[in-house]
Protein backbone atom coordinates (compact mmCIF):
# COMPACT_ATOMS: atom_id res chain seq x y z
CA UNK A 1 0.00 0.00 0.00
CA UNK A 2 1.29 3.29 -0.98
CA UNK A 3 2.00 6.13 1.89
CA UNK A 4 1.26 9.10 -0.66
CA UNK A 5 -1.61 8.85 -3.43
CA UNK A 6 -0.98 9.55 -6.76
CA UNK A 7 -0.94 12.99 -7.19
CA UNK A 8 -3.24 14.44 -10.23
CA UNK A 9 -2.04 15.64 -13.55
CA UNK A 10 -2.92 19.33 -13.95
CA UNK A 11 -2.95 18.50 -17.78
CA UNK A 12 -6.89 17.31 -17.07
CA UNK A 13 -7.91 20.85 -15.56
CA UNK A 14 -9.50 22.90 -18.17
CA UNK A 15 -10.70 26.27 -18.40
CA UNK A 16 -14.51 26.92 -18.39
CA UNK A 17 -15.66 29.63 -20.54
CA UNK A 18 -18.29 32.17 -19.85
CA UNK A 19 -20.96 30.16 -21.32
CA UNK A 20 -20.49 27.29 -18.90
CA UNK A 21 -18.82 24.90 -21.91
CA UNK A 22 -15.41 22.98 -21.28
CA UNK A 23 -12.86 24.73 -23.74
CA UNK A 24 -10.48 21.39 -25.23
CA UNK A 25 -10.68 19.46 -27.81
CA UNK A 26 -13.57 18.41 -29.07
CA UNK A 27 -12.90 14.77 -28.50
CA UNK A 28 -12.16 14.89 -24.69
CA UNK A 29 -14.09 12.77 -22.84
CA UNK A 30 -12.71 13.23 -19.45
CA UNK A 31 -15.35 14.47 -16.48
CA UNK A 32 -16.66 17.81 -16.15
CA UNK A 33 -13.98 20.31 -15.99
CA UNK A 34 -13.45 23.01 -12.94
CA UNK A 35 -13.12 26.39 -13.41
CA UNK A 36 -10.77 29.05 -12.29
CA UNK A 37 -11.36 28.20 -8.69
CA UNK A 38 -9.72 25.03 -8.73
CA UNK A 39 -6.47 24.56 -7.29
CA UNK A 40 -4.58 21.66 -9.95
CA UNK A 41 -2.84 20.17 -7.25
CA UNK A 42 -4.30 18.19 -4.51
CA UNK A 43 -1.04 17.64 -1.43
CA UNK A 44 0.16 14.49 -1.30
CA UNK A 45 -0.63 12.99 1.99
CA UNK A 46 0.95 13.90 4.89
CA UNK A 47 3.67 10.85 6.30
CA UNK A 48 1.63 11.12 9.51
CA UNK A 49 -1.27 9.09 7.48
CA UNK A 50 1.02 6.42 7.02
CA UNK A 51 2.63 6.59 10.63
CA UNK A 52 -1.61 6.18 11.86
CA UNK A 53 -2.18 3.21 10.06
CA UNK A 54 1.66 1.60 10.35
CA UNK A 55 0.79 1.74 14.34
CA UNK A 56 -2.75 -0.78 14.13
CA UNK A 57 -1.73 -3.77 15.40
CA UNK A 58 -1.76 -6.62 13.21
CA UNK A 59 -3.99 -9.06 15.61
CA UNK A 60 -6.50 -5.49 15.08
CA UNK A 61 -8.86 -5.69 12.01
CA UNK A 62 -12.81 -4.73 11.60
CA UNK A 63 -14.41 -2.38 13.87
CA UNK A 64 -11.25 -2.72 16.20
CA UNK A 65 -8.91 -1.38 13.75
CA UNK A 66 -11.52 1.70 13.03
CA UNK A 67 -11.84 2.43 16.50
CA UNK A 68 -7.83 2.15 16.91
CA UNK A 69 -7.40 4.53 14.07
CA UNK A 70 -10.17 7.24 15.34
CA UNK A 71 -7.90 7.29 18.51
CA UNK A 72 -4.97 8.42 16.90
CA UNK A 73 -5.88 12.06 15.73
CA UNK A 74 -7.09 13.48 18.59
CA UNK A 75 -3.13 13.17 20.10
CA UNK A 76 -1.47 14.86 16.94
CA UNK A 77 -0.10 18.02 17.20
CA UNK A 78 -2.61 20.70 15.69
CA UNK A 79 0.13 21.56 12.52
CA UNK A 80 -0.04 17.69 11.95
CA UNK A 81 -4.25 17.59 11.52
CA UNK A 82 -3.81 20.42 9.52
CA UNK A 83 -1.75 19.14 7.18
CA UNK A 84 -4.41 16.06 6.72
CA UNK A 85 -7.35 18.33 6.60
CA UNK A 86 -5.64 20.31 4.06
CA UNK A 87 -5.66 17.50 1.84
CA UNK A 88 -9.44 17.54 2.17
CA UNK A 89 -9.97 20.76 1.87
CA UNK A 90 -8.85 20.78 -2.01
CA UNK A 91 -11.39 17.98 -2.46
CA UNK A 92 -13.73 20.67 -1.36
CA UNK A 93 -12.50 23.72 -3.64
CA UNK A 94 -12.23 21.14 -6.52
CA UNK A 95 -16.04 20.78 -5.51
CA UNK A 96 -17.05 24.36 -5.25
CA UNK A 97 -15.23 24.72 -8.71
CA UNK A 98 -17.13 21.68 -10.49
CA UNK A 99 -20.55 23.25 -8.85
CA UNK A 100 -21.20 19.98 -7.45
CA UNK A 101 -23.57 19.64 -4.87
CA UNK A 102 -22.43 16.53 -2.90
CA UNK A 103 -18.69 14.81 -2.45
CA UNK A 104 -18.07 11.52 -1.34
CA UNK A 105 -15.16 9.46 -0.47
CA UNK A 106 -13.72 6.40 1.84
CA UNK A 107 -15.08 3.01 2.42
CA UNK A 108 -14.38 0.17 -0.55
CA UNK A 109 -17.65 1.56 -2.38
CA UNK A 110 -15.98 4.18 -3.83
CA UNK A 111 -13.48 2.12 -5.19
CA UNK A 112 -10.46 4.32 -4.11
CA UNK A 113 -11.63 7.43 -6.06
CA UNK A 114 -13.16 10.82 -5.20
CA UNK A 115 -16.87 11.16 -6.07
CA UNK A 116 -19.34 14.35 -6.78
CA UNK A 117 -22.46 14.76 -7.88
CA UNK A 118 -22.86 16.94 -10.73
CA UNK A 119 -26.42 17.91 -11.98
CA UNK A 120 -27.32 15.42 -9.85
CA UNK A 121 -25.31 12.27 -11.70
CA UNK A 122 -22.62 10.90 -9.30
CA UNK A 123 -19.56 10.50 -10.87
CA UNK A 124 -15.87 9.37 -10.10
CA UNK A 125 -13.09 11.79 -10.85
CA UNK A 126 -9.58 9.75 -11.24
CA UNK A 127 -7.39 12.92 -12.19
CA UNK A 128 -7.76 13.68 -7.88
CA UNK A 129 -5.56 10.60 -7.61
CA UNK A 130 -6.93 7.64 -5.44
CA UNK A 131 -6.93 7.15 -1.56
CA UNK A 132 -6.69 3.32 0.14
CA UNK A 133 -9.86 2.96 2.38
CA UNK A 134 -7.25 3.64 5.18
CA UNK A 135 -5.71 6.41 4.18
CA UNK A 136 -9.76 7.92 3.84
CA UNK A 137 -10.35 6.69 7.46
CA UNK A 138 -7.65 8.98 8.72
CA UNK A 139 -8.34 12.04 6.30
CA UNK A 140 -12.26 11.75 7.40
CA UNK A 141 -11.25 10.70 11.68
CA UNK A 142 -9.31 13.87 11.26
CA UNK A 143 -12.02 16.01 10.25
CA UNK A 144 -14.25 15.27 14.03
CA UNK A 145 -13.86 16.70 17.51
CA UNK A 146 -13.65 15.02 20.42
CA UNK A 147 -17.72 14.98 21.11
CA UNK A 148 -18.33 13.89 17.56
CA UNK A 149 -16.04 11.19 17.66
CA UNK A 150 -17.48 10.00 20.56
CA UNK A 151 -21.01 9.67 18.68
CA UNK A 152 -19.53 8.37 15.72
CA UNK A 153 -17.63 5.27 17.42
CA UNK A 154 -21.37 4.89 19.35
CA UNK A 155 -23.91 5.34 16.97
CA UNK A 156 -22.25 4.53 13.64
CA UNK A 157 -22.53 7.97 12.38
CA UNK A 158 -22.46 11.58 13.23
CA UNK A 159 -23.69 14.98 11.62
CA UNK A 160 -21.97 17.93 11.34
CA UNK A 161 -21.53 21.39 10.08
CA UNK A 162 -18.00 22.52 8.12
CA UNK A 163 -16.54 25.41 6.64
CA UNK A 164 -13.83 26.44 4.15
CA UNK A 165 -12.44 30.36 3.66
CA UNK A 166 -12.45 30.78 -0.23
CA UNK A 167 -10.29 33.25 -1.53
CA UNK A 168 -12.55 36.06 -3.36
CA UNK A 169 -15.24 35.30 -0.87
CA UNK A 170 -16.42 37.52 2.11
CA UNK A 171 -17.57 34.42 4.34
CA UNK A 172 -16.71 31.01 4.76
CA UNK A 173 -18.37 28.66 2.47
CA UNK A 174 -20.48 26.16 4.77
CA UNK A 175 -21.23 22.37 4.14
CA UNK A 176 -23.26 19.43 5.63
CA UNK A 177 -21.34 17.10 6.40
CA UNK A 178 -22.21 13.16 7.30
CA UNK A 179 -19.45 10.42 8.61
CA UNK A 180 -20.26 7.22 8.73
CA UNK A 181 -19.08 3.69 9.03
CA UNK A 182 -19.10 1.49 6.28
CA UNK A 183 -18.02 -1.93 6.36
CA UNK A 184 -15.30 -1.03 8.79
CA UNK A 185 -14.24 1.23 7.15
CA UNK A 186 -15.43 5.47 7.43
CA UNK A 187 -16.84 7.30 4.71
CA UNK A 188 -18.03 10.30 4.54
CA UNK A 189 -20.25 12.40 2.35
CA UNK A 190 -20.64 16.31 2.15
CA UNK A 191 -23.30 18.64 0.63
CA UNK A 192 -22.52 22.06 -0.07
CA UNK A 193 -24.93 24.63 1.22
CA UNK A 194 -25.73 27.21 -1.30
CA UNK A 195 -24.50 30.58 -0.54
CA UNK A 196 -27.20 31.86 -2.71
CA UNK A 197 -30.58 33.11 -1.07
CA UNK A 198 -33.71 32.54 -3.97
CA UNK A 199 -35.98 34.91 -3.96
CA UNK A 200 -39.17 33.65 -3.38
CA UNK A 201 -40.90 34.68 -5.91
CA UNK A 202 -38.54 33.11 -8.62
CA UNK A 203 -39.50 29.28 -7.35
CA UNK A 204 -42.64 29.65 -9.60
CA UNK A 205 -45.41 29.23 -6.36
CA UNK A 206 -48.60 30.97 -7.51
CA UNK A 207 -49.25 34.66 -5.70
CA UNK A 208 -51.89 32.96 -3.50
CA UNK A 209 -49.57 30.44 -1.91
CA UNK A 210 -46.72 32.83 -1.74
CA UNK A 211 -48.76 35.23 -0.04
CA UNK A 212 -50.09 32.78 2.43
CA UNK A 213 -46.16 31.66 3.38
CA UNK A 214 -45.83 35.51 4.84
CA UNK A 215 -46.50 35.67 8.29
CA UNK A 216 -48.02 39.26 7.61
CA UNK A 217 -50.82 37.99 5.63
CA UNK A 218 -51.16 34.28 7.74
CA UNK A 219 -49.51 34.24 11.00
CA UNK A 220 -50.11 30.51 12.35
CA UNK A 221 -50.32 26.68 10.54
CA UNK A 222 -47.54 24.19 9.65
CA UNK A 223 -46.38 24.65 6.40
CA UNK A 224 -44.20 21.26 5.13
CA UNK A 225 -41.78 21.26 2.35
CA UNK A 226 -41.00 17.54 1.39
CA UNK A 227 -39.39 15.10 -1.51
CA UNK A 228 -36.34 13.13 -1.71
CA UNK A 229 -32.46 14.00 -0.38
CA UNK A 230 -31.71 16.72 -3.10
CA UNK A 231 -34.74 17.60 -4.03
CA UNK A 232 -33.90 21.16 -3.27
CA UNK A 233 -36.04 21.27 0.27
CA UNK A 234 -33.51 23.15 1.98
CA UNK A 235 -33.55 26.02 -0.78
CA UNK A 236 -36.76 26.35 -0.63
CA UNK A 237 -37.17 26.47 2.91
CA UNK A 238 -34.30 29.64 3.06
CA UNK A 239 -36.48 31.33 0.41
CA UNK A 240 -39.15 31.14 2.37
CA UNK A 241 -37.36 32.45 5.88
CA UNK A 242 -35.73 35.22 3.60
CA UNK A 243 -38.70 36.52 2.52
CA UNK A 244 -40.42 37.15 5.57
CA UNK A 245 -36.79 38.16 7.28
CA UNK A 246 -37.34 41.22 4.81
CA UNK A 247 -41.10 41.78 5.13
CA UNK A 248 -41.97 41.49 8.86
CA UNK A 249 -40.23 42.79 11.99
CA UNK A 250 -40.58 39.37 13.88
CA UNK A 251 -38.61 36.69 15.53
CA UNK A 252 -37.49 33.73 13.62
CA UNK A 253 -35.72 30.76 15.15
CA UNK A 254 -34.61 28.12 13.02
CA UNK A 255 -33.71 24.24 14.81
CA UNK A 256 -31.72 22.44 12.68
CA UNK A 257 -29.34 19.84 12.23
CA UNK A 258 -27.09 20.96 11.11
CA UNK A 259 -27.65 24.73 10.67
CA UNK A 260 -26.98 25.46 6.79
CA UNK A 261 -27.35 28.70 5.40
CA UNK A 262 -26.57 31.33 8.32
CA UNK A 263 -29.70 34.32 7.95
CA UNK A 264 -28.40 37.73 8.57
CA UNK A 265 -30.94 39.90 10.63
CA UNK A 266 -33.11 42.32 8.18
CA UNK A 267 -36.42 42.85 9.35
CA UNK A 268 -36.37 40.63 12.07
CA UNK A 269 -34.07 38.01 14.62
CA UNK A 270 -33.13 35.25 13.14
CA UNK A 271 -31.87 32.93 15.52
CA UNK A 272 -29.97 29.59 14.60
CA UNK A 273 -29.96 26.48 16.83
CA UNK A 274 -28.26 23.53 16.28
CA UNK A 275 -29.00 20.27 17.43
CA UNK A 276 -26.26 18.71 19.13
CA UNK A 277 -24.58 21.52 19.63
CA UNK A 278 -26.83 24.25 21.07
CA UNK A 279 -29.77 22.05 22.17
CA UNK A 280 -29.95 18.31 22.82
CA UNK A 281 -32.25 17.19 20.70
CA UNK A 282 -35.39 18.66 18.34
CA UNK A 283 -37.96 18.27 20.69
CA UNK A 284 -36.19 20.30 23.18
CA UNK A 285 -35.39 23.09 20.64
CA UNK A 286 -38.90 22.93 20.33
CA UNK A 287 -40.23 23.37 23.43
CA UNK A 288 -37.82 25.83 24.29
CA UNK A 289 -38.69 27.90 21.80
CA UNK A 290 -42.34 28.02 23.22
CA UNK A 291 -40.59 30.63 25.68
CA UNK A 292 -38.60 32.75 23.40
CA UNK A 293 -41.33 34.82 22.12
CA UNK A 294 -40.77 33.31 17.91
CA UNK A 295 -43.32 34.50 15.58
CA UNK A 296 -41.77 31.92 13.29
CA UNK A 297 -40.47 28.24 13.65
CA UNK A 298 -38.77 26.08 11.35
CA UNK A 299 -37.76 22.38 12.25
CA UNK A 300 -35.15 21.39 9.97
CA UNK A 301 -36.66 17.97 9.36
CA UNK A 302 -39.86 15.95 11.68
CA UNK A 303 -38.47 12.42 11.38
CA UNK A 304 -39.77 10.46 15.05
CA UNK A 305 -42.44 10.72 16.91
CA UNK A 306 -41.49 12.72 19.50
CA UNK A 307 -40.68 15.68 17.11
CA UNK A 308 -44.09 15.28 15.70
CA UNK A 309 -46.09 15.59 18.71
CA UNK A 310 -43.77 18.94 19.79
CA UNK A 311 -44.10 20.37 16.28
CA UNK A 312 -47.84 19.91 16.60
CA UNK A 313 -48.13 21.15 19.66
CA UNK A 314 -46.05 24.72 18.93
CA UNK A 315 -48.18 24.98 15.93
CA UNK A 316 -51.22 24.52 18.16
CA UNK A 317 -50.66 27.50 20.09
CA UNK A 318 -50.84 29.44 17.54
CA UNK A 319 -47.28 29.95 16.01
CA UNK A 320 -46.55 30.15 12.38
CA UNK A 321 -44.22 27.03 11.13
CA UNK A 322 -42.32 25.72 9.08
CA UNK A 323 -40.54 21.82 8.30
CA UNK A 324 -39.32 19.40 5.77
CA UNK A 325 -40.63 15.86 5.92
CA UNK A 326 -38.95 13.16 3.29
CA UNK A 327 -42.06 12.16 1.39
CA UNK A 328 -42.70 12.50 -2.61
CA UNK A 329 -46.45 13.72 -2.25
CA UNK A 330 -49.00 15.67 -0.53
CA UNK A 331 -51.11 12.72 0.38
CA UNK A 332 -47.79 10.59 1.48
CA UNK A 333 -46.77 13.12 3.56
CA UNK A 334 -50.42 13.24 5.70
CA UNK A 335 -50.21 9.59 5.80
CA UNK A 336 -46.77 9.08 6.92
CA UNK A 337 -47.17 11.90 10.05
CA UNK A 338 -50.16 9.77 10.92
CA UNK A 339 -47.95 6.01 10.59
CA UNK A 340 -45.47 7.33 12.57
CA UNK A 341 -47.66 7.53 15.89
CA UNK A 342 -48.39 4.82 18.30
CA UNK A 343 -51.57 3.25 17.12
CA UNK A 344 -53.45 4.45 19.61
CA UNK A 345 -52.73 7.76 18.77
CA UNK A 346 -52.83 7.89 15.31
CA UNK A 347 -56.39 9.10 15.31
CA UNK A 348 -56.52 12.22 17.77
CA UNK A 349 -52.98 13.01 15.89
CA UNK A 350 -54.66 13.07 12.39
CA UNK A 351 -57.79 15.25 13.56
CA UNK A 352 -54.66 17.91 15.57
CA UNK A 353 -52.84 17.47 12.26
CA UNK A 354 -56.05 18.66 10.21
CA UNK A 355 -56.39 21.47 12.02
CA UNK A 356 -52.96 23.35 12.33
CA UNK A 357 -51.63 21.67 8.36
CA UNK A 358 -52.02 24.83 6.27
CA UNK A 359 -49.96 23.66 3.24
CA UNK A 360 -47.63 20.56 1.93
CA UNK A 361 -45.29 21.36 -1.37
CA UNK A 362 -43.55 18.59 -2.49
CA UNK A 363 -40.83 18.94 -4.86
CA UNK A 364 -38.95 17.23 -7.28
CA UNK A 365 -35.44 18.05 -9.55
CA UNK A 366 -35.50 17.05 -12.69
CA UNK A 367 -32.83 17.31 -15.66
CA UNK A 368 -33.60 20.26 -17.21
CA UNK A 369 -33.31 20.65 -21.32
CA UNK A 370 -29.78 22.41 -21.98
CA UNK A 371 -28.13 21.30 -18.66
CA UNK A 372 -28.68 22.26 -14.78
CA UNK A 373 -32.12 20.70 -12.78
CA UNK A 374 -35.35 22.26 -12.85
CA UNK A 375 -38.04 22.48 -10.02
CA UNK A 376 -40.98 20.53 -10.42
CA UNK A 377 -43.68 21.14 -7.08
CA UNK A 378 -47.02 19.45 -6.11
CA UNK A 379 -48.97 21.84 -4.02
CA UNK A 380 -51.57 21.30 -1.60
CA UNK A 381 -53.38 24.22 0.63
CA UNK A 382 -55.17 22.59 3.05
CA UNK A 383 -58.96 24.30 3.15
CA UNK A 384 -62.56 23.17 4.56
CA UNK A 385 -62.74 20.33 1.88
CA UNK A 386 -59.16 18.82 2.67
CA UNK A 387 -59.13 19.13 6.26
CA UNK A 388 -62.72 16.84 6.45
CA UNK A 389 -60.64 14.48 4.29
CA UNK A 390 -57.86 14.37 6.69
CA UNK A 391 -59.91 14.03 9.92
CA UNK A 392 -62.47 11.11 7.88
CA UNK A 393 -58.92 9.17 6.88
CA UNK A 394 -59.99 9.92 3.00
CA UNK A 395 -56.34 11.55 2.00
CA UNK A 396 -57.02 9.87 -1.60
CA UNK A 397 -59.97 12.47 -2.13
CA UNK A 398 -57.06 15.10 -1.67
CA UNK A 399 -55.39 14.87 -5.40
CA UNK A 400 -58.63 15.08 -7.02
CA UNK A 401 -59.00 18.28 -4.63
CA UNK A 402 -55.57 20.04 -6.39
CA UNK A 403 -56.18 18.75 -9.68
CA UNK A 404 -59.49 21.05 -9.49
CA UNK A 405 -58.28 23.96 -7.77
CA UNK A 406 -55.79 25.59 -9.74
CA UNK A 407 -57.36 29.31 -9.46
CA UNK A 408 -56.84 29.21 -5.58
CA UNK A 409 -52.38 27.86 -6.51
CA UNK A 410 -52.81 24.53 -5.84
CA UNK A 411 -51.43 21.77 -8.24
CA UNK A 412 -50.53 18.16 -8.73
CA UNK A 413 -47.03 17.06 -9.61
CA UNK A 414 -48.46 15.67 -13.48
CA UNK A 415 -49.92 19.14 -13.96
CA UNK A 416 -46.89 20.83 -12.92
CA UNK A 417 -44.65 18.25 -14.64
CA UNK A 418 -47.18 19.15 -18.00
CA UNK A 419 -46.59 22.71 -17.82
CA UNK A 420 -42.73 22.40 -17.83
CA UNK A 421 -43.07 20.32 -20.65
CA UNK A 422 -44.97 22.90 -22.56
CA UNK A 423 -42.73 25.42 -21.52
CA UNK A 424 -39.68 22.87 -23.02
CA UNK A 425 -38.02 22.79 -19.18
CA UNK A 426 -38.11 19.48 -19.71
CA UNK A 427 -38.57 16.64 -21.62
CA UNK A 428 -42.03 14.40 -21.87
CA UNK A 429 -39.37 11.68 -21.01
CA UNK A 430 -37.77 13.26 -18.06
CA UNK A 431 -42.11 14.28 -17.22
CA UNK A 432 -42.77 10.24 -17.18
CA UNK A 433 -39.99 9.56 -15.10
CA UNK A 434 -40.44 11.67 -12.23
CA UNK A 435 -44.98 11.86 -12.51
CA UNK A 436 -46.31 10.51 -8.96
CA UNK A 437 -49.22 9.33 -11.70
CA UNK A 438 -48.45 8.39 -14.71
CA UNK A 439 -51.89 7.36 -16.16
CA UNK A 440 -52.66 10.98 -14.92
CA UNK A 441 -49.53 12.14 -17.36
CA UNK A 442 -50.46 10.41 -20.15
CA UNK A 443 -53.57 11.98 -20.31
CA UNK A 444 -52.50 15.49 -20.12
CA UNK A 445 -50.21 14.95 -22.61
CA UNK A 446 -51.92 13.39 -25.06
């Protein structure tokens, strides 16, 4: 096993011009290129890799070599765990440069390379050199504090926040970060946090439903954003916060794990609390928060049932808020609140759900014609009709309800998928692929 990984060939870093195209030869067929912000050299790793793993015992293997290895870090000098997290940190800037939205590496899964996702296709890029699943274990060990270590050698896993100066940039970039174990070995995945506030009004909601996400115009309700991991929840969610950070002098506080994209006070506080790190756990951020006067709540994600029941009950007295749930419908999303209750619960929790459940958008990114992804929402507002449909367990009357009430902003995923076909967003093909429905489709498209 090699000490220091091969060491990429500038020679594969291209220039991108200003129209986003890969200037080369026509026949290259090497992976999306980075642009200026790339640094063509990635540092070999540091001897003190090598040293780590040279030091496991050889009767040590499995889980008992991991745990040997996490050890090892925490007793290095602080120049030494720079010099591993600067190797890294050019994965990162290599990232930021391809405009990837996601990096992974370590474990045997990724097969000794460095992995992105680009336009939402994950993809191996050799000319970063390759890393043994050791030499990864160190590089990602390195990255974790004492507290997070602890949780990762416990629970398998641990998330956390990170963030990388960029030169030309007035703030750190941020990322989510996830370490985990895998097969003995860690790995570790990263999503970069956009730096880039939408404004609201450019996410294509009709002026009905944006107006009813302003706490000026509707100042209680839970309001859930769902769909897949990168389905662009998170971005919608900030657009939403922005928004009424500039149009209300109010009191936002934001429980997450972790925190993403930091708000800057306009209009109103914007407070930022993250789990495992400023409060113990979501239900307690919750319930705090009952006593620190918010006009607005958002719950980074409701995923147990103790997080339910809080998020209910904060909505219940009368505060305006605000969640992600990962569910690819309206009607999936009422149903899998309700499933996630104790049986004997499930129906006084569906009756408190119809009554504070204001509106459900779930969302969808799909390739987009001439490159990038494109938004594609299903959007339920939840009026008298929906909420007697919720509390008489008849959710499948709901999509029938949004197919028909387009004049009051609310849609279905096929009829939003059909208009971004006739708009040539996207393809009919790319439509069929991501429809909830595709009978429904088909018809529309006929």
């Amino acid at each position: 096993m090699s000490a220091v990984a091969n060491k990429p060939s500038s020679s594969v870093l291209k220039k991108v011009n200003t129209n986003g195209e890969a200037e080369g030869s026509a026949g290259d067929d090497s992976p999306a290129s980075a642009s200026s912000l790339a640094d063509p050299s990635v540092p070999p790793v540091p001897d003190t890799c090598q040293e780590i793993i040279e030091s496991v015992p050889d009767n040590k293997r499995g889980q008992e070599r991991l745990h040997h290895i996490a050890e090892k870090p925490q007793m290095l000098f602080d120049e030494d765990r720079q010099e591993l997290e600067e190797v890294l940190q050019a994965f990162i800037r290599y990232m930021l440069a391809l405009e990837a939205s996601d990096i992974d590496l370590g474990g045997r899964a990724c097969d000794e390379n460095i992995w992105y996702r680009v336009d939402g296709q994950k993809q191996r890029y050799e000319e970063l050199g390759t890393y043994s699943p050791l030499q990864t274990d160190v590089l990602i060990l390195n990255l974790l504090n004492e507290r997070q270590l602890e949780i990762f050698l416990e629970e398998g896993a641990v998330d956390f926040s990170y963030s990388l100066d960029v030169e030309g940039e007035d703030r750190p970039r941020r990322f989510r970060a996830t370490a985990y174990c895998d097969y003995d070995h860690a790995a570790l995945n990263m999503r970069a946090i956009s730096d880039e506030i939408f404004p609201l009004d450019t996410l294509g909601f009709h002026p009905k439903i944006q107006k009813r996400m302003m706490f000026r115009h509707v100042r209680d309700g839970l309001t859930l954003v769902t769909g897949v991991t990168g389905s662009g929840k998170s971005t919608t969610l900030d657009a939403i916060v922005d928004a009424n950070n500039e149009d209300y002098p109010g009191h936002v506080v934001v429980i997450a794990k972790p925190i993403e994209y930091m708000h800057a006070p306009k209009k109103s506080i914007v407070r930022h609390r993250e789990v495992g790190k400023d409060v113990v756990t979501f239900k307690d951020g919750i319930t705090q928060a009952l006593r620190q006067d918010p006009d607005i709540v958002v719950i980074g994600e409701i995923r147990d049932p103790e997080t339910i029941q809080a998020a209910l009950e904060i909505t219940d007295s009368g505060h305006k808020v605000f969640s992600t749930l990962h569910t690819s419908s309206a009607m999936e999303t009422i149903d899998r609140i309700v499933a996630e209750m104790p049986t004997e619960e499930q129906e006084r929790v569906r009756y408190r759900l119809a009554d504070v459940l204001r509106c459900v958008i779930s969302q969808k990114l799909c390739p987009k014609i001439g490159g990038g992804r494109q938004l594609a929402k299903e959007v339920l507002w939840v009026d008298a009709s929906a909420r007697a449909a919720i509390k008489n367990d008849n959710v499948g009357e709901i999509y029938q309800m949004m197919w028909e009430s387009g004049q009051d902003g609310q849609t279905t995923l096929e009829q939003d998928l059909y208009r971004l076909v006739r708009k040539r967003k996207i393809t009919p093909e790319t439509a069929f692929d991501f429809a909830n429905n595709k009978k429904r489709l088909k018809r529309l498209l006929r």
